[in-house]
Protein backbone atom coordinates (compact mmCIF):
# COMPACT_ATOMS: atom_id res chain seq x y z
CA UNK A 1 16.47 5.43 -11.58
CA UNK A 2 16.17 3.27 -14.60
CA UNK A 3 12.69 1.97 -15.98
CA UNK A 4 11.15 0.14 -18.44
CA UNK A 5 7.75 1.81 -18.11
CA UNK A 6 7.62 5.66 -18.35
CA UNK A 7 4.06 7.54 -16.90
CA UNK A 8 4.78 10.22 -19.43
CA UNK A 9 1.77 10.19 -21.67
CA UNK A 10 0.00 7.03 -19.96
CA UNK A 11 -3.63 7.59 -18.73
CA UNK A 12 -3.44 6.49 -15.46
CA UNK A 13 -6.61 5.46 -12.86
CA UNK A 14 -5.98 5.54 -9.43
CA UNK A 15 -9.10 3.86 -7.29
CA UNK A 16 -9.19 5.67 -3.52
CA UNK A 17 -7.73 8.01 -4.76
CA UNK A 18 -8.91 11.10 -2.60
CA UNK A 19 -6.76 9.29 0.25
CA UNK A 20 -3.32 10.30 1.58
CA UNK A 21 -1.66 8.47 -0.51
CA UNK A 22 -3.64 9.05 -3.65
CA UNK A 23 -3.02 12.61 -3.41
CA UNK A 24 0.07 12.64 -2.83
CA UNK A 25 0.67 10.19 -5.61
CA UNK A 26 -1.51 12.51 -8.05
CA UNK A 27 1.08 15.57 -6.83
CA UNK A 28 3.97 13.24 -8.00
CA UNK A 29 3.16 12.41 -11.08
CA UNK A 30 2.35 16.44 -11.93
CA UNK A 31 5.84 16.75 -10.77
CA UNK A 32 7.59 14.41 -12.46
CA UNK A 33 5.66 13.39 -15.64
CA UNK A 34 3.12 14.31 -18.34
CA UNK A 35 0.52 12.16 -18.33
CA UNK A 36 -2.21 11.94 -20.81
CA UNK A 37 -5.04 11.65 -18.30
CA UNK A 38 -4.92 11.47 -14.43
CA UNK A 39 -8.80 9.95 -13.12
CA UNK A 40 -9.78 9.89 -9.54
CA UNK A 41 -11.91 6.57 -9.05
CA UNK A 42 -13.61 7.15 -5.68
CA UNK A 43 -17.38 7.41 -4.33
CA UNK A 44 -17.26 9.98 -1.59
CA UNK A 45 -18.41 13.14 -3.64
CA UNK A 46 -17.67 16.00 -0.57
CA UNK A 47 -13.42 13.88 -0.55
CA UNK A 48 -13.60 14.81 -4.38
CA UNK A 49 -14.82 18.04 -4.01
CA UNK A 50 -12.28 19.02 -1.39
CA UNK A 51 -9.80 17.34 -3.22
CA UNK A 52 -10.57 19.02 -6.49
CA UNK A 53 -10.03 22.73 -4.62
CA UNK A 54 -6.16 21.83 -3.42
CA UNK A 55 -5.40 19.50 -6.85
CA UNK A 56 -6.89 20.74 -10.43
CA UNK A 57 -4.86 20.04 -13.54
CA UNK A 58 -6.57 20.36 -17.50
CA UNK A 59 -5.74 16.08 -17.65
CA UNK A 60 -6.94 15.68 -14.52
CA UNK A 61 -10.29 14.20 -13.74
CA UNK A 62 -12.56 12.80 -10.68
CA UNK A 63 -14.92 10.25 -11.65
CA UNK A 64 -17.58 9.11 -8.96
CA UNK A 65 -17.68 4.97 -8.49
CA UNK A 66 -16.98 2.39 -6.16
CA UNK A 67 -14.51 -0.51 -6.77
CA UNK A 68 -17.73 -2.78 -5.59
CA UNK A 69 -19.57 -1.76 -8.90
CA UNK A 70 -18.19 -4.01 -12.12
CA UNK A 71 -20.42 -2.13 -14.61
CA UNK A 72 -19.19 1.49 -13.63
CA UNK A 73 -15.54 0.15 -13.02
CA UNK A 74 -15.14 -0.89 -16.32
CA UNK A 75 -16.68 2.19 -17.87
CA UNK A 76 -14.20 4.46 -15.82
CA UNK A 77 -11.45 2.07 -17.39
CA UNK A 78 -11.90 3.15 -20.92
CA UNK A 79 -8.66 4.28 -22.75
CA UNK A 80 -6.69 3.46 -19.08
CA UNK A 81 -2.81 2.03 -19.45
CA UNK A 82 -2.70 1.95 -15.61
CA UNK A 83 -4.27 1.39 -12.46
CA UNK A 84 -2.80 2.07 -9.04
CA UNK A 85 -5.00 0.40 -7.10
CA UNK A 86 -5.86 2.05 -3.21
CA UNK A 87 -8.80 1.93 -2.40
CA UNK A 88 -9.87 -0.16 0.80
CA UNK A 89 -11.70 -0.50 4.18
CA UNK A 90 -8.78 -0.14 6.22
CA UNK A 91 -9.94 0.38 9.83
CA UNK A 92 -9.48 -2.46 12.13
CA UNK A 93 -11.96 -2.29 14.08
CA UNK A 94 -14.61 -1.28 11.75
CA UNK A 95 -13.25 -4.57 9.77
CA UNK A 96 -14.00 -6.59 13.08
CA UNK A 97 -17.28 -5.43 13.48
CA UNK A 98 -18.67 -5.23 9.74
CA UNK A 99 -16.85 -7.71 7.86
CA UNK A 100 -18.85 -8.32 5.13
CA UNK A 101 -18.61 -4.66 4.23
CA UNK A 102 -15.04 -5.09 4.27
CA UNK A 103 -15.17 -8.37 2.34
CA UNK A 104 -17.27 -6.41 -0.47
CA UNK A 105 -14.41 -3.80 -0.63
CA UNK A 106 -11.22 -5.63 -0.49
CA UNK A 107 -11.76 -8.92 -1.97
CA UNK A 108 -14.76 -8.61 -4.19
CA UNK A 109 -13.73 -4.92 -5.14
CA UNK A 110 -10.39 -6.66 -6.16
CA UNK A 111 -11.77 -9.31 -8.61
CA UNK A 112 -14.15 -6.53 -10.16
CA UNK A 113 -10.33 -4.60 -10.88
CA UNK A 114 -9.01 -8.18 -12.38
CA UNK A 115 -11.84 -8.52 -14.70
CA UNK A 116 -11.90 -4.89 -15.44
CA UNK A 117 -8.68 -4.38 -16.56
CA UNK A 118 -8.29 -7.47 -18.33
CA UNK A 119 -11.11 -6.54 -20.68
CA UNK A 120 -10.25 -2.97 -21.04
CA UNK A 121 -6.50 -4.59 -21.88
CA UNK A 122 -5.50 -2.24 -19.19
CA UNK A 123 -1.19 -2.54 -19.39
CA UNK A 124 -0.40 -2.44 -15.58
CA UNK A 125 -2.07 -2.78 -12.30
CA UNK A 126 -0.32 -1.93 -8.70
CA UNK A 127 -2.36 -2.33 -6.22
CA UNK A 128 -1.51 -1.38 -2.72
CA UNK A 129 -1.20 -4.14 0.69
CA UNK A 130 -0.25 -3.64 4.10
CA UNK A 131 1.84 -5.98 6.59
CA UNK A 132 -1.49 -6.61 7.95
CA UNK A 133 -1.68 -9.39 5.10
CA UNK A 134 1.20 -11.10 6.12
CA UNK A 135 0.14 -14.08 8.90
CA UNK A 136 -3.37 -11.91 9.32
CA UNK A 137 -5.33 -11.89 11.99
CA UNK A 138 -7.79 -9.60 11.75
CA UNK A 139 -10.48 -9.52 9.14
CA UNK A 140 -8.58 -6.59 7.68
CA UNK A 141 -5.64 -8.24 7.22
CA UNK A 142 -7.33 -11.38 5.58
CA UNK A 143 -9.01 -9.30 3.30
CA UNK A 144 -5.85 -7.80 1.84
CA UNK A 145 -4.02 -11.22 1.90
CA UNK A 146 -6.87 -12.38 -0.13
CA UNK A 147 -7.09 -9.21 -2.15
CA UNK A 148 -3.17 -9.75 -3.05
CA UNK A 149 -3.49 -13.26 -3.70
CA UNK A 150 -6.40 -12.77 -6.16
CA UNK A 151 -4.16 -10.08 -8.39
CA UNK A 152 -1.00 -11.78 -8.69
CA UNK A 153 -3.34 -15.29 -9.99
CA UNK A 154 -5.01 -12.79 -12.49
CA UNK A 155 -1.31 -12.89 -14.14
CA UNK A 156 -2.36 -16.44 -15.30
CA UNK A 157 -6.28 -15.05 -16.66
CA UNK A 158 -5.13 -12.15 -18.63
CA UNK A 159 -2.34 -14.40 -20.57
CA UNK A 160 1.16 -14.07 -22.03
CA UNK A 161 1.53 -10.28 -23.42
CA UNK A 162 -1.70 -9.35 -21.48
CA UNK A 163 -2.26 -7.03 -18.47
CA UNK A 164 0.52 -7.64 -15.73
CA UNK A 165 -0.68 -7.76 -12.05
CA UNK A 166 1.85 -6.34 -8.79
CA UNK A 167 1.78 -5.95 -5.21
CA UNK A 168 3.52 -3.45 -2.97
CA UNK A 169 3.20 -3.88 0.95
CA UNK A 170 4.60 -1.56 3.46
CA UNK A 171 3.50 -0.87 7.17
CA UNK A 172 2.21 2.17 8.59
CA UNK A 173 2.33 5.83 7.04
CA UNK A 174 3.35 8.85 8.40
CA UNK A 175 0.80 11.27 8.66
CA UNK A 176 -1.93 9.58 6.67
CA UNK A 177 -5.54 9.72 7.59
CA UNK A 178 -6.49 7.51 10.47
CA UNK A 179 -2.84 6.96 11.59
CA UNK A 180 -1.61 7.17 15.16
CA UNK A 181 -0.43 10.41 14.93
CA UNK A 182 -3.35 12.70 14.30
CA UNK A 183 -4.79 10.23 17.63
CA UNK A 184 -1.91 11.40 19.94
CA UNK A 185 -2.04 14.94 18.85
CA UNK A 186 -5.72 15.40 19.71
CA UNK A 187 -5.33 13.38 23.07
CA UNK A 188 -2.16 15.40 24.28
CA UNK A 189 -5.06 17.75 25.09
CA UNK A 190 -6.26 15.90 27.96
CA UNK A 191 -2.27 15.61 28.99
CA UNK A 192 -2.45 11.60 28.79
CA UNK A 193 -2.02 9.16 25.90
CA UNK A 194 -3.28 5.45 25.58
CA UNK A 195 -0.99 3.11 25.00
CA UNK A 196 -1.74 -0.23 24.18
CA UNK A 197 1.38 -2.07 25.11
CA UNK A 198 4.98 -0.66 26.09
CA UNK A 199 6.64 -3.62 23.71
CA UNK A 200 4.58 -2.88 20.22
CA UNK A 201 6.74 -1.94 17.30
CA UNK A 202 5.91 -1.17 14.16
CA UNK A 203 7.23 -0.46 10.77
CA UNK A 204 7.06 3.17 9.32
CA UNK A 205 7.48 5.12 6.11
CA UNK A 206 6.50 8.56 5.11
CA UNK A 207 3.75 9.26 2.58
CA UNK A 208 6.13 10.70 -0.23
CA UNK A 209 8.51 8.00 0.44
CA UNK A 210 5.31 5.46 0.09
CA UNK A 211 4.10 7.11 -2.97
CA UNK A 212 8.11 7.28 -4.63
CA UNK A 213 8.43 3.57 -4.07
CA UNK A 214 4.90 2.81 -5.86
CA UNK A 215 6.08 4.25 -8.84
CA UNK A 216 9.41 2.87 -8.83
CA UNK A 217 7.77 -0.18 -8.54
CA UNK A 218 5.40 0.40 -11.08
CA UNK A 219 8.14 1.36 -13.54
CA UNK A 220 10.28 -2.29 -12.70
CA UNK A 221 7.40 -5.10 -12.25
CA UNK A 222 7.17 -7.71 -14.53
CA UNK A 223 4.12 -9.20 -13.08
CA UNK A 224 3.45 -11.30 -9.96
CA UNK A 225 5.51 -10.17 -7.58
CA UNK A 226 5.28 -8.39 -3.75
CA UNK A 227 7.65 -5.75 -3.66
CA UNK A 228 8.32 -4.60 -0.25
CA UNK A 229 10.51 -1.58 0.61
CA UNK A 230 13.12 -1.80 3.33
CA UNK A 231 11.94 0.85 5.95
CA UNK A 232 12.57 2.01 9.22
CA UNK A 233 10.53 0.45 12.76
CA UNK A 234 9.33 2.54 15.57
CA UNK A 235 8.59 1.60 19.03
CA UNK A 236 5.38 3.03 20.01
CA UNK A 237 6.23 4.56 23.54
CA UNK A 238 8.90 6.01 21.80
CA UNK A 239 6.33 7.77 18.91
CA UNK A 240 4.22 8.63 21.81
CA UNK A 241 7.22 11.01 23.85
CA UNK A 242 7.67 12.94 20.28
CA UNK A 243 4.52 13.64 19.74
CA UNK A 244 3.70 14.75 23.90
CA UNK A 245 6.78 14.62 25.73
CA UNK A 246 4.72 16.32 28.86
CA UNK A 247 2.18 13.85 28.76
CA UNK A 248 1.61 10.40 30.80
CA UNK A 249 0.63 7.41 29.42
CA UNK A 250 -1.82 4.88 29.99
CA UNK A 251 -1.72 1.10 29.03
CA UNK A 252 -4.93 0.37 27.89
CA UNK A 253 -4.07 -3.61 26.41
CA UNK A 254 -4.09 -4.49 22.44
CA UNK A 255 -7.49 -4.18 20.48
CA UNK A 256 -9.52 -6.86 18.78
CA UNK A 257 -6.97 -8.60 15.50
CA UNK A 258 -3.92 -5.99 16.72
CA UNK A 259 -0.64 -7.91 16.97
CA UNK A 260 2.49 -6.79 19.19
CA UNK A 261 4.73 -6.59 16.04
CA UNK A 262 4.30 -6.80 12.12
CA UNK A 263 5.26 -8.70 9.36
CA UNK A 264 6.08 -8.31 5.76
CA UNK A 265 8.27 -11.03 4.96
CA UNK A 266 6.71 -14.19 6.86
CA UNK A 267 9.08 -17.27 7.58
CA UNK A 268 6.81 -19.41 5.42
CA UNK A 269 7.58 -16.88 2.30
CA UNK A 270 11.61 -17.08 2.54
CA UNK A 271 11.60 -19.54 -0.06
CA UNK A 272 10.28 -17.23 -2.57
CA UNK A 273 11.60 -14.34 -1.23
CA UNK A 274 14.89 -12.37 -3.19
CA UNK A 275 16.90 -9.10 -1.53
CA UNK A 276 18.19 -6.34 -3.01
CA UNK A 277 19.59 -2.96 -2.35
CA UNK A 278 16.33 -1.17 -0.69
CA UNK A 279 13.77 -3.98 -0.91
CA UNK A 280 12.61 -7.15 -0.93
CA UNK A 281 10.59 -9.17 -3.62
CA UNK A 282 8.36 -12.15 -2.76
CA UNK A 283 8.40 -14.05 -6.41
CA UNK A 284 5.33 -15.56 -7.44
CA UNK A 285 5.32 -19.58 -6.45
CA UNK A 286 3.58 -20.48 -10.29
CA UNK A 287 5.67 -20.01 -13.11
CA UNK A 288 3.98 -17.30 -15.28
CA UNK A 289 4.94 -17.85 -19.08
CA UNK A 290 6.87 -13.94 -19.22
CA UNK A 291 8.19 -13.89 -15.82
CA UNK A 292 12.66 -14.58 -15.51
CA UNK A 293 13.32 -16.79 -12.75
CA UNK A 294 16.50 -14.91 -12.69
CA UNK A 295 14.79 -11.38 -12.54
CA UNK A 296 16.40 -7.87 -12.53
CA UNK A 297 15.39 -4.47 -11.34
CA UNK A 298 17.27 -1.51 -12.38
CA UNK A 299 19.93 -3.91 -13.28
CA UNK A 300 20.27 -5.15 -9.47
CA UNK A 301 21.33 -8.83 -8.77
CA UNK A 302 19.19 -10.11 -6.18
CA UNK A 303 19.83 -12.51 -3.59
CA UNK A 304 18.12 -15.29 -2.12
CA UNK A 305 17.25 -14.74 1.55
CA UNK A 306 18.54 -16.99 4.54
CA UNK A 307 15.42 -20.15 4.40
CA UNK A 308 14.29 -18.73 8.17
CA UNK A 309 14.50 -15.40 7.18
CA UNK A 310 11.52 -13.03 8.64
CA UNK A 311 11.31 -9.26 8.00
CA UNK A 312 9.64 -8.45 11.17
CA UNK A 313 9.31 -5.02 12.97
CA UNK A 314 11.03 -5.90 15.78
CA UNK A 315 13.84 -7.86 14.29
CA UNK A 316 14.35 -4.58 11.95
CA UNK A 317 17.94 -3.69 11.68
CA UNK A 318 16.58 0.30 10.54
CA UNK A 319 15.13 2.05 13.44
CA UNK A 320 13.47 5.41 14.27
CA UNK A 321 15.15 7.07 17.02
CA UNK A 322 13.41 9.53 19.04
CA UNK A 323 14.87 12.56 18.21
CA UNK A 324 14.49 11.30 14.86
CA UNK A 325 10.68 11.20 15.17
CA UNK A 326 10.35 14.32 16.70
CA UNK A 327 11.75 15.51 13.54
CA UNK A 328 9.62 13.50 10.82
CA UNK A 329 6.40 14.12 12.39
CA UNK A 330 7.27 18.13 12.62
């Protein structure tokens, strides 16, 4: 893998970072790097503590804040070269029923990372989406649309040569916190599963495969852009049998802002939208002064996309079989 932007040495923040993802991404980079400094941005003390007893490292530190609070924000950002940016109300339903909470979190939590970073002249900022933002609707989803749209315009505030702003959107994670998953595993108890509808599909990746792509991406972005991996859909009767083949199920209808299938590439986006080997890239629609027109990544031509092209998860050419479930879930 070729990259123009090496995490050896770098001190790197990552906000959320007591998630799934953040530890997982935190394992990586004691894997494959040697960072300077590794901080934990997060406000749940008892998720840092825990945390802090599986992952310890001498560069490694946890730092209590909130993503809502400018003033402690920017102090945690002093001497940072990068910010992977995670944290976020995620939760449907909790979105549908508290939204401004949500609001605070995602969108406002967002500009407070822009500004940050920009002063702290903070080199790089990923920050992480969900297909949820593509054609939202639910709150969630909005909020994240928002969220992305706010740190690919802070490109234009922090100015030719200054701090460069990406976006990487995937769907749903294997074995994360809150994902179906851990749900099915504590119903097959009762010997029956909900199901919301027999058609839903959705698309899937793996938590190291989620965290591998982040830094890829982090290594390859010039600023701007949505990068978007190429990954695998799942129908969710199908996820249901390999999780409790001996179980019945029982349709129960879609929740409040759930959709039947997801999006990551929306119709309306094709225009910007270039292909390569294992991903997509939705280009920014501004010109940026440093951005190609023509750009490479890992010295990969990229192609334009058909001009009613939609990466949906039920149009998905990749698809997780059930046998092949069974064996990625364990």
């Amino acid at each position: 893998m070729s990259s123009n932007y090496s995490l050896n040495g770098r001190s790197i923040l990552i906000t959320g970072g007591t998630g799934s993802f953040g530890q997982r991404f935190v394992r990586r980079l004691y894997e494959l790097y040697k960072p300077a400094r590794v901080v934990i941005y997060s406000r749940d003390e008892l998720k840092q503590f825990e945390m802090a007893e599986k992952i310890n490292h001498p560069t490694l530190r946890y730092f209590i804040g909130d993503v809502r609070d400018a003033e402690r924000l920017q102090r945690a950002l002093k001497g940072i070269d990068t910010i992977v940016h995670a944290a976020a109300l995620k939760q449907v339903p909790a979105a549908e029923y508290n939204p401004i909470e949500c609001i605070k979190t995602n969108i406002l939590g967002a500009e407070n990372i822009v500004n940050a970073a920009i002063n702290e002249k903070v080199e790089r900022v990923i920050a992480l989406s969900t297909d949820k933002a593509a054609n939202p609707i639910n709150l969630y989803g909005a909020t994240k649309l928002c969220s992305d749209k706010l740190l690919i315009a802070a490109n234009h505030l922090s100015g030719q040569g200054g701090t460069r702003f990406s976006i990487v959107r995937y769907g749903n994670v294997i074995g994360s916190r809150g994902s179906v998953i851990p749900f099915f595993k504590e119903r097959r108890k009762t010997g029956k599963l909900p199901i919301t509808d027999v058609r839903m599909t959705r698309f899937w990746i793996t938590l190291d495969d989620g965290a591998a792509f982040v830094d890829r991406m982090l290594g390859v972005m010039k600023g701007g852009e949505v990068f978007i991996p190429k990954i695998p859909s799942m129908k969710i009767t199908d996820l249901a049998k390999a999780v409790a083949p001996e179980c019945t199920h029982e349709i129960v209808g879609i929740r409040p802002g759930e959709k039947l299938h997801e999006v990551m590439v929306p119709r309306d986006e094709a225009l910007n939208t270039m292909e390569y080997k294992d991903f997509y890239v939705i280009q920014p629609s501004f010109h940026f002064w440093d951005y190609p027109q023509d750009a490479k990544y890992e010295d990969m031509e990229g192609k334009p996309v058909a001009e009613d092209f939609e990466y949906r998860s039920d149009n998905n050419d990749r698809w997780f079989g059930f046998e092949e479930l069974k064996t990625v879930i364990g």
